[in-house]
C-alpha atoms as a PDB file:
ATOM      1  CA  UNK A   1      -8.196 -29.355 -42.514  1.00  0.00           C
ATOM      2  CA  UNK A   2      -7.226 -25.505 -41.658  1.00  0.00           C
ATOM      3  CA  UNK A   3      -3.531 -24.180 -41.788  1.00  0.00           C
ATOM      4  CA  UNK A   4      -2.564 -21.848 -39.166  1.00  0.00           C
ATOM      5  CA  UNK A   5       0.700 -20.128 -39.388  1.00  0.00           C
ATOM      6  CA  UNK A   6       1.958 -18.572 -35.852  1.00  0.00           C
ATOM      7  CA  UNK A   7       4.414 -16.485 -37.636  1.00  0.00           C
ATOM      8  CA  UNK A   8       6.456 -13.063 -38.176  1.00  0.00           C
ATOM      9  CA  UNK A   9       5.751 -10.314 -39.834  1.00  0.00           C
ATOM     10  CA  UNK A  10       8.679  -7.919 -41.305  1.00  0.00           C
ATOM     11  CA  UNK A  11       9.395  -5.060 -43.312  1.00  0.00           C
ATOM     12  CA  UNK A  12      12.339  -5.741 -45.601  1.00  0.00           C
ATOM     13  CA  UNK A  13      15.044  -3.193 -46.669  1.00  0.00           C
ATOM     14  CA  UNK A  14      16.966  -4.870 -48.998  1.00  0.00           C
ATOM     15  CA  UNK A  15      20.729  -3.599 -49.945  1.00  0.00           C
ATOM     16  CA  UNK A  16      22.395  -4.779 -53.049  1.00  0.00           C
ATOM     17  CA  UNK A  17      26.106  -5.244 -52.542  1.00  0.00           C
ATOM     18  CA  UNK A  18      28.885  -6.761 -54.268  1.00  0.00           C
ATOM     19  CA  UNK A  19      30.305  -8.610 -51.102  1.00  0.00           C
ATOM     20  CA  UNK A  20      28.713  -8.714 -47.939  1.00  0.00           C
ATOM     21  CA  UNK A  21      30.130  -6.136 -45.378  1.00  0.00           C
ATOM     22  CA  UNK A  22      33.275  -7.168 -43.217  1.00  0.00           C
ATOM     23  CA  UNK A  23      33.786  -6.498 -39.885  1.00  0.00           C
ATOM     24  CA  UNK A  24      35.196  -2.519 -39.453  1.00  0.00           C
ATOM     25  CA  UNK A  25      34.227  -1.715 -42.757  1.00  0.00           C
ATOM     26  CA  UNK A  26      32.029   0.392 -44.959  1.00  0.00           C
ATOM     27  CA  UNK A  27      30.448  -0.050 -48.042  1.00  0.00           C
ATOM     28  CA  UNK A  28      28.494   1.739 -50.817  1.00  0.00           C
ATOM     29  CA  UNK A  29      24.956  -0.236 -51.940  1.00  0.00           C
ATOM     30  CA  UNK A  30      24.097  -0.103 -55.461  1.00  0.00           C
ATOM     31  CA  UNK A  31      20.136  -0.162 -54.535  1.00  0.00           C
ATOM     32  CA  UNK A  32      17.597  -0.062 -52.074  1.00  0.00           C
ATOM     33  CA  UNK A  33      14.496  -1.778 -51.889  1.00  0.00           C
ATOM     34  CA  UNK A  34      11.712  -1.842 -49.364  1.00  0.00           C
ATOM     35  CA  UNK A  35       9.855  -4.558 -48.991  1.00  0.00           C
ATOM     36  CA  UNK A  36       7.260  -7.096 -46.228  1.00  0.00           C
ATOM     37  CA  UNK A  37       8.031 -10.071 -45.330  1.00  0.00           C
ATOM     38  CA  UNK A  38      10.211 -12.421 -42.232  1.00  0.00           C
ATOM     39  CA  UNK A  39       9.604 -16.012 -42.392  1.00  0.00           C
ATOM     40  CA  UNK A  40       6.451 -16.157 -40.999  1.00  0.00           C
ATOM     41  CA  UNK A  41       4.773 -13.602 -43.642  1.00  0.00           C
ATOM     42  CA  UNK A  42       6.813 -15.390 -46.781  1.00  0.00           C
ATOM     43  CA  UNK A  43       5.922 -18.758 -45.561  1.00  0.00           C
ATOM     44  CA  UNK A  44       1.742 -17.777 -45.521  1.00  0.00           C
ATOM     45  CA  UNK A  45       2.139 -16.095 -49.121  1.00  0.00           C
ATOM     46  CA  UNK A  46       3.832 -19.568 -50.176  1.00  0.00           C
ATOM     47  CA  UNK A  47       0.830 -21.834 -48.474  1.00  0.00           C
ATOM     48  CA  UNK A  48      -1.061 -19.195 -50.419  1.00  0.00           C
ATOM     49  CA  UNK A  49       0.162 -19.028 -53.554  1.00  0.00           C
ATOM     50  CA  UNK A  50       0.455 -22.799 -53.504  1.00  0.00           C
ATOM     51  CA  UNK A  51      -3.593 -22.955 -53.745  1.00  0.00           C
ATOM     52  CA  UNK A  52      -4.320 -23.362 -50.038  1.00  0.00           C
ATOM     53  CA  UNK A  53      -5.974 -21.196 -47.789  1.00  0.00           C
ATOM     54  CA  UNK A  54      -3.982 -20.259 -44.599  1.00  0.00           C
ATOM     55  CA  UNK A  55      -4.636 -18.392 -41.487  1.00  0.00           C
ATOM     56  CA  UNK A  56      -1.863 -16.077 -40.578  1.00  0.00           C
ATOM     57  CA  UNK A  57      -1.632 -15.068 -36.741  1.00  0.00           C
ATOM     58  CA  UNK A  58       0.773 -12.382 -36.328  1.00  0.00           C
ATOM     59  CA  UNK A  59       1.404  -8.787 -34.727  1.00  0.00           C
ATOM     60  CA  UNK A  60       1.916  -5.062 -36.403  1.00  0.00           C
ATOM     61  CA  UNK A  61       2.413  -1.679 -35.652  1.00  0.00           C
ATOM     62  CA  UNK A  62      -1.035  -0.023 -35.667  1.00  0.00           C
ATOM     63  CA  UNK A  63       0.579   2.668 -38.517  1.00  0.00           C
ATOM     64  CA  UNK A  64       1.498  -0.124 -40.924  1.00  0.00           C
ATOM     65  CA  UNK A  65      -2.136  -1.362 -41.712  1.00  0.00           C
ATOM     66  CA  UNK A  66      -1.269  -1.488 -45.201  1.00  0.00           C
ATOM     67  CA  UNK A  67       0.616  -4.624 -44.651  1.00  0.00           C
ATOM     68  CA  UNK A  68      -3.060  -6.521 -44.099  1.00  0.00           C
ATOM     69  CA  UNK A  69      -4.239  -4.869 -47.485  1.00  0.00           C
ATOM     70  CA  UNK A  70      -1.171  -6.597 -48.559  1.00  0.00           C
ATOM     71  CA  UNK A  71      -1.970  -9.660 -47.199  1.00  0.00           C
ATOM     72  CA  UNK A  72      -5.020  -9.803 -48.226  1.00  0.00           C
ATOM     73  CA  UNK A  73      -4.026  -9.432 -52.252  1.00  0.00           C
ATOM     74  CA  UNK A  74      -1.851 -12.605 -51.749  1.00  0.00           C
ATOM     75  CA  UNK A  75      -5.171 -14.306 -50.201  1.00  0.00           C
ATOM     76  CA  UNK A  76      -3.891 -14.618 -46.755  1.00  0.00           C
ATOM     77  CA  UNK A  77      -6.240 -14.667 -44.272  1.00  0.00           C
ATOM     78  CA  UNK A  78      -6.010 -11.888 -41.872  1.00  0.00           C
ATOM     79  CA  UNK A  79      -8.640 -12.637 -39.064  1.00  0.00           C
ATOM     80  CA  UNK A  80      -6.680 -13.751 -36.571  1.00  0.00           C
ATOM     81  CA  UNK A  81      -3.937 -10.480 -36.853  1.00  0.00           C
ATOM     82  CA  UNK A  82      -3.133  -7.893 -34.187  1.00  0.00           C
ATOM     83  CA  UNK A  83      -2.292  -3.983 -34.192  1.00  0.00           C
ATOM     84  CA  UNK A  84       0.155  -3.477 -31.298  1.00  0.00           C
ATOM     85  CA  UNK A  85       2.082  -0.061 -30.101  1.00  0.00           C
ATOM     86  CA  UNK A  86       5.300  -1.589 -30.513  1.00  0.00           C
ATOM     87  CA  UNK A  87       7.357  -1.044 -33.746  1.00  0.00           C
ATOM     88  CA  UNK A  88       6.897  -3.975 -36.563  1.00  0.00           C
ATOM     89  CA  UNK A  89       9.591  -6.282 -36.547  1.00  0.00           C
ATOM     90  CA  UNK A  90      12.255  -5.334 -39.539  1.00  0.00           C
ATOM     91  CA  UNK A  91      14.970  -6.793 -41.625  1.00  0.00           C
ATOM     92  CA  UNK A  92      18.319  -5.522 -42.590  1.00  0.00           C
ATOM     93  CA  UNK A  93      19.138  -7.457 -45.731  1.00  0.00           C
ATOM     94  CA  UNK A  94      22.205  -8.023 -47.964  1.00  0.00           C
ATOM     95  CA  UNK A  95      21.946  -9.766 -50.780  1.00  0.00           C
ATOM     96  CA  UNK A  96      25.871  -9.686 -52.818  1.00  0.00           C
ATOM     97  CA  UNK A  97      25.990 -10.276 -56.805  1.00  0.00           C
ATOM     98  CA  UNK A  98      25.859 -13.755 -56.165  1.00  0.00           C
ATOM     99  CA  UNK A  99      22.271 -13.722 -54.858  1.00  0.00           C
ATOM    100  CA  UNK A 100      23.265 -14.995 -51.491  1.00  0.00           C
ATOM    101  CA  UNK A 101      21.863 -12.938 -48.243  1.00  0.00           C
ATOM    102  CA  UNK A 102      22.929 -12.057 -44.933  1.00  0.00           C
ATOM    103  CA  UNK A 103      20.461 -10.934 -42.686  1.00  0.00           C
ATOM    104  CA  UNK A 104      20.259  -8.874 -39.684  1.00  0.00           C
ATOM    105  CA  UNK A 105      16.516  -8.835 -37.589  1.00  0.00           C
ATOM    106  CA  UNK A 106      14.682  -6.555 -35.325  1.00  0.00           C
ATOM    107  CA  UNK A 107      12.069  -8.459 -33.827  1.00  0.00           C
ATOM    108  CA  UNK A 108       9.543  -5.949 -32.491  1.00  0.00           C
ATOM    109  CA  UNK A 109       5.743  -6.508 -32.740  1.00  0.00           C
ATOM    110  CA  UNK A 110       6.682 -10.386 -33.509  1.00  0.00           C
ATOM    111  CA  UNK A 111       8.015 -10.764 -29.465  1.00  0.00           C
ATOM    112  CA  UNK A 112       4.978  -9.233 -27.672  1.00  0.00           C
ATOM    113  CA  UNK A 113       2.466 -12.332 -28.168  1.00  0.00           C
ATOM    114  CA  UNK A 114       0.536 -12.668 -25.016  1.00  0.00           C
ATOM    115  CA  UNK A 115      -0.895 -16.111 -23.965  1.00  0.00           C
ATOM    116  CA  UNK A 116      -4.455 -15.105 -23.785  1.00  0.00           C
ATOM    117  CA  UNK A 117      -3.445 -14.446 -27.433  1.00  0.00           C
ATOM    118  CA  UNK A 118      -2.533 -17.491 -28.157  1.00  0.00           C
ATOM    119  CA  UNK A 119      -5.455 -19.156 -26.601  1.00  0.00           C
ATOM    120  CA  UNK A 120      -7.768 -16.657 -28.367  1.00  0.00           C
ATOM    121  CA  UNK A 121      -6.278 -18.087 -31.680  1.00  0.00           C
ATOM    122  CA  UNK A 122      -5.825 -21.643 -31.062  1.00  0.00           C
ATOM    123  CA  UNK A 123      -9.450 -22.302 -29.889  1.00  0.00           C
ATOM    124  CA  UNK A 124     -10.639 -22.122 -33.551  1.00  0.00           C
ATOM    125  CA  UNK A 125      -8.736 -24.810 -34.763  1.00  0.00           C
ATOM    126  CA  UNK A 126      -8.562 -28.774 -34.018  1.00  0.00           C
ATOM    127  CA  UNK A 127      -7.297 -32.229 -33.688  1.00  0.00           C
ATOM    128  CA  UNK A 128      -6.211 -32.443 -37.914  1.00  0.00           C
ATOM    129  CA  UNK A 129      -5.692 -28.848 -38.551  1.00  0.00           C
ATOM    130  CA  UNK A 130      -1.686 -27.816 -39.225  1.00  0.00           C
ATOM    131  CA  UNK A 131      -0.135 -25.159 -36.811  1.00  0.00           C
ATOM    132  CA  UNK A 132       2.960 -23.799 -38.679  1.00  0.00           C
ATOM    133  CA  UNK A 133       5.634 -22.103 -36.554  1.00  0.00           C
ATOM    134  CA  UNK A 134       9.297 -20.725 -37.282  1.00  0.00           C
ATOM    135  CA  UNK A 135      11.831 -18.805 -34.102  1.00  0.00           C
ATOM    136  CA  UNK A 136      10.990 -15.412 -34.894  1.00  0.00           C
ATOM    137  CA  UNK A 137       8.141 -14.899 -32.510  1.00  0.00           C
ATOM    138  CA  UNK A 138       8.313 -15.483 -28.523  1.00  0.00           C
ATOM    139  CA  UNK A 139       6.534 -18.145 -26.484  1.00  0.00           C
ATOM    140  CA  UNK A 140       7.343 -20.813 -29.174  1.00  0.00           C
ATOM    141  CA  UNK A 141       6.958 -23.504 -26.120  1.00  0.00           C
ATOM    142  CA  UNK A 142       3.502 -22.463 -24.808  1.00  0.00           C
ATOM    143  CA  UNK A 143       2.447 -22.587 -28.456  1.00  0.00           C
ATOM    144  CA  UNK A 144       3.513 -25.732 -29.506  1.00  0.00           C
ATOM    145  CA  UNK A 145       2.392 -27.765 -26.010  1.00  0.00           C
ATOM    146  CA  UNK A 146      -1.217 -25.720 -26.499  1.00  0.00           C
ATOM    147  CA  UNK A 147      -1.357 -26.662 -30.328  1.00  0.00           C
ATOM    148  CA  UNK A 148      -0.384 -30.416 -29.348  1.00  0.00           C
ATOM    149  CA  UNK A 149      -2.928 -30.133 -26.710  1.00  0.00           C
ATOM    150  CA  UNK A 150      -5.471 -29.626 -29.293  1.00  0.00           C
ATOM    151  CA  UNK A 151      -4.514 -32.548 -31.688  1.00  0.00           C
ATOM    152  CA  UNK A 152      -2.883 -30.375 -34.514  1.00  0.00           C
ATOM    153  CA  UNK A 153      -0.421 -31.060 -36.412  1.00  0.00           C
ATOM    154  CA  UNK A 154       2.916 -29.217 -35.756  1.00  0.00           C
ATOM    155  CA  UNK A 155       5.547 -27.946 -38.573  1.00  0.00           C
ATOM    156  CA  UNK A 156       8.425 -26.137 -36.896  1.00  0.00           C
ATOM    157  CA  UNK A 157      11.055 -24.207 -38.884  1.00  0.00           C
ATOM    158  CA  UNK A 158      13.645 -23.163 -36.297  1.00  0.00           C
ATOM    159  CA  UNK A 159      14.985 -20.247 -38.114  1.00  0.00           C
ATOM    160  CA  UNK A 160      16.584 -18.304 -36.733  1.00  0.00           C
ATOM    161  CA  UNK A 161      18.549 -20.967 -34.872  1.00  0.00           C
ATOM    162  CA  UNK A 162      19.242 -19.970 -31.552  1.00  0.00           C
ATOM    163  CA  UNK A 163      20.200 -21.893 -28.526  1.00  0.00           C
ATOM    164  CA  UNK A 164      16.781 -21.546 -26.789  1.00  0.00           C
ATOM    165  CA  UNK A 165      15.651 -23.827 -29.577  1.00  0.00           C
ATOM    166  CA  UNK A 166      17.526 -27.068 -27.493  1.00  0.00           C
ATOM    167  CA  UNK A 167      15.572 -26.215 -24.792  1.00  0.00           C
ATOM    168  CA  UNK A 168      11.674 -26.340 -26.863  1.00  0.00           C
ATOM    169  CA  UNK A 169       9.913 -29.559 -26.538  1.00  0.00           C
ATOM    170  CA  UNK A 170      10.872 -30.589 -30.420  1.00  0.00           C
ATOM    171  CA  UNK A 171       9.079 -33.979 -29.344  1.00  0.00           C
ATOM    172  CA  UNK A 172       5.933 -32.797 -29.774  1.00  0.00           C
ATOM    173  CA  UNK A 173       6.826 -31.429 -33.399  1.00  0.00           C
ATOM    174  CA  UNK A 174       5.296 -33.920 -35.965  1.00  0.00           C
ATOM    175  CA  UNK A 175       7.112 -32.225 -38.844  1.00  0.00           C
ATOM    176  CA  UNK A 176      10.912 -30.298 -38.179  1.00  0.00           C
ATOM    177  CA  UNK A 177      12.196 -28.214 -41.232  1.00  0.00           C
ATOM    178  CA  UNK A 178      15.624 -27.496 -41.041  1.00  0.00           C
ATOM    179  CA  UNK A 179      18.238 -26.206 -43.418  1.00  0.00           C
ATOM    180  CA  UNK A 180      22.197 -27.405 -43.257  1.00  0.00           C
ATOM    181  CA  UNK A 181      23.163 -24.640 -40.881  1.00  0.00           C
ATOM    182  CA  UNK A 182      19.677 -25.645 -38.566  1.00  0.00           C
ATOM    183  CA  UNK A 183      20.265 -29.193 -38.545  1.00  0.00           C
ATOM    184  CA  UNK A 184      24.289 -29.471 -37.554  1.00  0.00           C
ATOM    185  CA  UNK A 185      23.361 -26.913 -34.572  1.00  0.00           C
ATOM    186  CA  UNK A 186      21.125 -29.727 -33.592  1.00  0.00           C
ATOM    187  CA  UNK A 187      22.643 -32.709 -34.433  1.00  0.00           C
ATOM    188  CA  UNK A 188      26.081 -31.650 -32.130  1.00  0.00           C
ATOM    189  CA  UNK A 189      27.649 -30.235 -35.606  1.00  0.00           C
ATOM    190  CA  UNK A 190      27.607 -33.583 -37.624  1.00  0.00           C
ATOM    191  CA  UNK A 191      28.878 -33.100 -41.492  1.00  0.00           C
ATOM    192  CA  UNK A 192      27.396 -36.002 -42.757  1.00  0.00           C
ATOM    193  CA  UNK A 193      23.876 -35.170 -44.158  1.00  0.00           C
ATOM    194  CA  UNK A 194      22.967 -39.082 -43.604  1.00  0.00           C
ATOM    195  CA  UNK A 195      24.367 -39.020 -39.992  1.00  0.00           C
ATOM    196  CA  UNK A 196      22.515 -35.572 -39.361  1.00  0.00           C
ATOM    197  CA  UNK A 197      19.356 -37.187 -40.350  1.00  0.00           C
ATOM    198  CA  UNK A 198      19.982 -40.369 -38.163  1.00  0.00           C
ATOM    199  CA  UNK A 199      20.611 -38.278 -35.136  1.00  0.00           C
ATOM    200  CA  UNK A 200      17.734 -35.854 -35.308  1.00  0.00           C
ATOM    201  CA  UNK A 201      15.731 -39.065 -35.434  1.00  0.00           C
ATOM    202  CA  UNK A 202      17.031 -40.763 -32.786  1.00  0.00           C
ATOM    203  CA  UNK A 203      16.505 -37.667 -30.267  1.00  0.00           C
ATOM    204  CA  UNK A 204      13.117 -37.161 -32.074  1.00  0.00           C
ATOM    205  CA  UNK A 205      11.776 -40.356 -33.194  1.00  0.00           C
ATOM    206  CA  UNK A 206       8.135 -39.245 -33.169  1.00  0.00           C
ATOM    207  CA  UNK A 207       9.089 -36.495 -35.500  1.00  0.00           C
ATOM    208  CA  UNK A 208       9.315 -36.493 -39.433  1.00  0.00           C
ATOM    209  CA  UNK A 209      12.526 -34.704 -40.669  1.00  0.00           C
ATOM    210  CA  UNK A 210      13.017 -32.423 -43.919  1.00  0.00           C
ATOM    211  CA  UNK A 211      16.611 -31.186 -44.406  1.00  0.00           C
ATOM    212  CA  UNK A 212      16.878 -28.746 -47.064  1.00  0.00           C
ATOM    213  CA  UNK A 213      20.139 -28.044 -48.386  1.00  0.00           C
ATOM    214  CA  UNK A 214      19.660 -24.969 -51.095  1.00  0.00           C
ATOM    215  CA  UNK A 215      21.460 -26.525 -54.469  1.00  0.00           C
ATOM    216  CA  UNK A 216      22.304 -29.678 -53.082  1.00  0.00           C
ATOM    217  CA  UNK A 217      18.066 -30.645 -52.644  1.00  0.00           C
ATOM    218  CA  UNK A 218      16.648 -32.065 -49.851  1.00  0.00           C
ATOM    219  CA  UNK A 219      16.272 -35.058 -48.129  1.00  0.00           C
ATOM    220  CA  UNK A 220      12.793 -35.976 -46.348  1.00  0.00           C
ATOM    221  CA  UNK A 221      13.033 -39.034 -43.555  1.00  0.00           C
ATOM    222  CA  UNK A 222      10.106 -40.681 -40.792  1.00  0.00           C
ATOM    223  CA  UNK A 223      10.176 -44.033 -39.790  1.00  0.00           C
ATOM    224  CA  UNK A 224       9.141 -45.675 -42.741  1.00  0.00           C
ATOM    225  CA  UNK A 225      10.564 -43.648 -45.527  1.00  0.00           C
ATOM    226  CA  UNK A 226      13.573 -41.814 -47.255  1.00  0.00           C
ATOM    227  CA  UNK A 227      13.744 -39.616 -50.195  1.00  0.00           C
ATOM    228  CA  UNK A 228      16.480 -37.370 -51.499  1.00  0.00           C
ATOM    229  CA  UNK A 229      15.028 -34.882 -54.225  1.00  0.00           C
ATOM    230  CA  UNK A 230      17.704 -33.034 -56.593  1.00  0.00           C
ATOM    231  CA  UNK A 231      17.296 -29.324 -56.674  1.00  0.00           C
ATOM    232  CA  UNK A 232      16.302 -27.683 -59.783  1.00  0.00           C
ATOM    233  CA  UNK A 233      19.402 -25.132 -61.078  1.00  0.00           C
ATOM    234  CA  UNK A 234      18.513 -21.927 -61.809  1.00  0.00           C
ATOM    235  CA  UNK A 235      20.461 -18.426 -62.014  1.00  0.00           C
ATOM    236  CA  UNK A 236      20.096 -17.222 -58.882  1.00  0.00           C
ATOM    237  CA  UNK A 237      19.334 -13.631 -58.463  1.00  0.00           C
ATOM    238  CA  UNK A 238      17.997 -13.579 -54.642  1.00  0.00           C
ATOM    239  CA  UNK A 239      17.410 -16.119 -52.646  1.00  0.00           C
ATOM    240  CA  UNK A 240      16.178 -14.313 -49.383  1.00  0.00           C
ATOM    241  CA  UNK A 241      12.863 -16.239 -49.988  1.00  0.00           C
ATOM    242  CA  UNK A 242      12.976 -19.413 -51.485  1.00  0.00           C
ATOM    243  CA  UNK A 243      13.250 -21.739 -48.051  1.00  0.00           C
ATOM    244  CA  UNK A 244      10.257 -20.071 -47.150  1.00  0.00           C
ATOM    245  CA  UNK A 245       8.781 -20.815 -50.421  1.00  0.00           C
ATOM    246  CA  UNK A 246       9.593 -24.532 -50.457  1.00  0.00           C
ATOM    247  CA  UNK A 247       7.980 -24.641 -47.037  1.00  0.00           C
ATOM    248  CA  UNK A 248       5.254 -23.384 -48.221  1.00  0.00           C
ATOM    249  CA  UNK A 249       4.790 -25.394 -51.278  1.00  0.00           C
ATOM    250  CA  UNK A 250       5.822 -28.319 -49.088  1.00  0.00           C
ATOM    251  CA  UNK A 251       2.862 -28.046 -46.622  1.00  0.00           C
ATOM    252  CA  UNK A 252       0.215 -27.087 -49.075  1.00  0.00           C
ATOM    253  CA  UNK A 253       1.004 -30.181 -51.352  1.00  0.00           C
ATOM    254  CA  UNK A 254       1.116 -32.516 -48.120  1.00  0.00           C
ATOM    255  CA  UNK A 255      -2.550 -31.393 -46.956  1.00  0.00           C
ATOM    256  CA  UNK A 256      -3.698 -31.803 -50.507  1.00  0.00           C
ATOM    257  CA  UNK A 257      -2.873 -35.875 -49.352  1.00  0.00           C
ATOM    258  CA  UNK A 258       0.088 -35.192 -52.391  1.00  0.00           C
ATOM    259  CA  UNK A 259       2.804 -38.272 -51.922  1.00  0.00           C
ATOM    260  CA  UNK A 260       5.747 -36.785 -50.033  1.00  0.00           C
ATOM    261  CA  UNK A 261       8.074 -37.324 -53.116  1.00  0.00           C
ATOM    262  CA  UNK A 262       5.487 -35.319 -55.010  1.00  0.00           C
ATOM    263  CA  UNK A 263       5.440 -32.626 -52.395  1.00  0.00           C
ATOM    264  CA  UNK A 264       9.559 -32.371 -52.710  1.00  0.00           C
ATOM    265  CA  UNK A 265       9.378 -32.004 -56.492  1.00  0.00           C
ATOM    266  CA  UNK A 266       6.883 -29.495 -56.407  1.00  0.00           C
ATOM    267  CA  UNK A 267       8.360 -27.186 -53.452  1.00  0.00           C
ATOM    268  CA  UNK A 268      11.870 -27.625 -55.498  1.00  0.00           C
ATOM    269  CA  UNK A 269      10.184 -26.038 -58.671  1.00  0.00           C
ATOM    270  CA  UNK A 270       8.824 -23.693 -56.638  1.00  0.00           C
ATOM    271  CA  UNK A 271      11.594 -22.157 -54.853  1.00  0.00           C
ATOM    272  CA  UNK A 272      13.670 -22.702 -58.303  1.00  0.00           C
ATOM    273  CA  UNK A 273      11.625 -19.765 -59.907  1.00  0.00           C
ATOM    274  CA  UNK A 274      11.912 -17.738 -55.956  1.00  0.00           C
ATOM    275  CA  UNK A 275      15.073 -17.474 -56.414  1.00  0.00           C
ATOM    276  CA  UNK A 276      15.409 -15.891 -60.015  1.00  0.00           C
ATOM    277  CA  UNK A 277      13.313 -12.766 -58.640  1.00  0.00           C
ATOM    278  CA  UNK A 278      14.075 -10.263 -56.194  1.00  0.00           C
ATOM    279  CA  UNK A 279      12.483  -9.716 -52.639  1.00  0.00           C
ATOM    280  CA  UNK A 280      10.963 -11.930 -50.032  1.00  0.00           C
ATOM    281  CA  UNK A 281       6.804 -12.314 -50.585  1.00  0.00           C
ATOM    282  CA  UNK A 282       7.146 -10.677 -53.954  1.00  0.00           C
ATOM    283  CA  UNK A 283       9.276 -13.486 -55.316  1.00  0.00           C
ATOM    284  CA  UNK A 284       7.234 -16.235 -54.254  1.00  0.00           C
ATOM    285  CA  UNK A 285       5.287 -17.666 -57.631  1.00  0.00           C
ATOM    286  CA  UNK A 286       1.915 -18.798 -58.033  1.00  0.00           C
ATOM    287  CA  UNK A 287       1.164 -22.214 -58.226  1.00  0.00           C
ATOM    288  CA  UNK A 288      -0.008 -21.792 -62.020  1.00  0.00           C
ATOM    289  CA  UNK A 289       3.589 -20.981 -63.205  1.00  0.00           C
ATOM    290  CA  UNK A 290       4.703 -23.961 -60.938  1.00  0.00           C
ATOM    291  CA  UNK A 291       2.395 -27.270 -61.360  1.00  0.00           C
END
């Protein structure tokens, strides 16, 4: 079983504030740091640090090589990555003195994937290998139809949450990751995390749902099972990475055949020590100070 991750690739400049900015205002930052990541990138170093190998399949500037040297430190595997003219996508990132962000992105290299691509990628992986995807690349649809096409199994993060998202065909997702903001775009705004759940399967009943819900946990549901897993507290210093981290750990421990409760705990503790660091990949622990 192979992991491929369809993903985006970012530079981060993060901005320490004490409150986010407001609308017609301006504010001083107490520090600046520069750093790679988007959701795509932090989600491979996660698979990665989490002890699996994973193919990441993304697009950079052709002056920010260093970003594969990068890469290729966290054990990523870079083979099936592309220099492009356009800019690398970028992130504008707050993070206030409570350790919650607020992010603005430029998408760049991530929104010039071609299909031939696509297909250039996807013919090296099969009917049991794992496609990973999140909404900060273009042609999301062609990708997950091909992918399904070719027997994998599909994890899609819809993050950013857009309305073009309504329009993918999320039946053909085996596995949809969603956070509370994600999920009540999706489920017509319901409060209820019980009733989101219900209604996310009913329009998707083919699909296996993970709701993760920062300090409140997460809650995992398919057809035949339920689990609600606590989250681990922590003093959170930054927590611009630790969904992508629990992804990460999530999917590793599943194609390790891990039970799915197993798999929650494990992607809990994981993003629990994300959060106490700052920075996106950076922050993301190795499985050694996790398991």
């Amino acid at each position: 079983m192979k992991i491929l991750n369809f993903g985006s690739i970012n530079k981060d400049y993060v901005y320490s504030v004490n409150e986010f900015v407001s609308p017609g205002e301006t504010i001083q930052t107490s520090n600046l740091k520069t750093f790679i990541g988007g959701k795509g990138l932090n989600q491979s170093v996660a698979i990665a640090q989490a002890g699996s190998e994973v193919f990441h399949a993304g697009n950079i500037n052709i002056k920010d090589d260093y970003i594969k040297k990068e890469l290729i430190k966290w054990n990523v595997n870079i083979d099936y990555m592309e220099e492009v003219d356009e800019s690398t996508g970028h992130a504008i990132i707050q993070v206030n003195r409570s350790g919650e962000n607020s992010i603005i992105i430029h998408g760049g290299a991530n929104r010039v994937f071609e299909s031939d691509q696509i297909d250039k990628v996807l013919e090296n992986f099969n009917q049991e290998d794992i496609l990973l995807i999140q909404n900060e690349i273009n042609k999301i649809p062609e990708i997950i139809e091909k992918a399904k096409n070719r027997g994998m199994t599909i994890f899609f993060n819809p993050a950013p949450m857009t309305k073009e998202v309504l329009k993918y065909p999320l039946s053909l997702v085996d596995y949809l990751i969603v956070n509370e903001s994600e999920a009540k775009k999706l489920s017509k705004n319901k409060i209820d995390f019980d009733e989101i759940i219900f209604d996310l399967k009913r329009k998707y009943s083919n699909t296996s749902v993970l709701l993760t819900l920062g300090e409140k946990g997460s809650i995992y549901s398919n057809r035949n099972e339920y689990f609600k897993c606590e989250a681990v507290n922590v003093n959170a210093v930054d927590s611009t990475a630790a969904g992508d981290t629990f992804i990460g750990y999530f999917i590793s421990c599943l194609s390790k055949k891990k039970e799915i409760k197993d798999c929650l705990l494990i992607a809990s503790k994981a993003a629990s020590i994300c959060v106490t660091k700052k920075g996106g990949a950076i922050s993301i622990p190795n499985h050694k100070f996790v398991i």
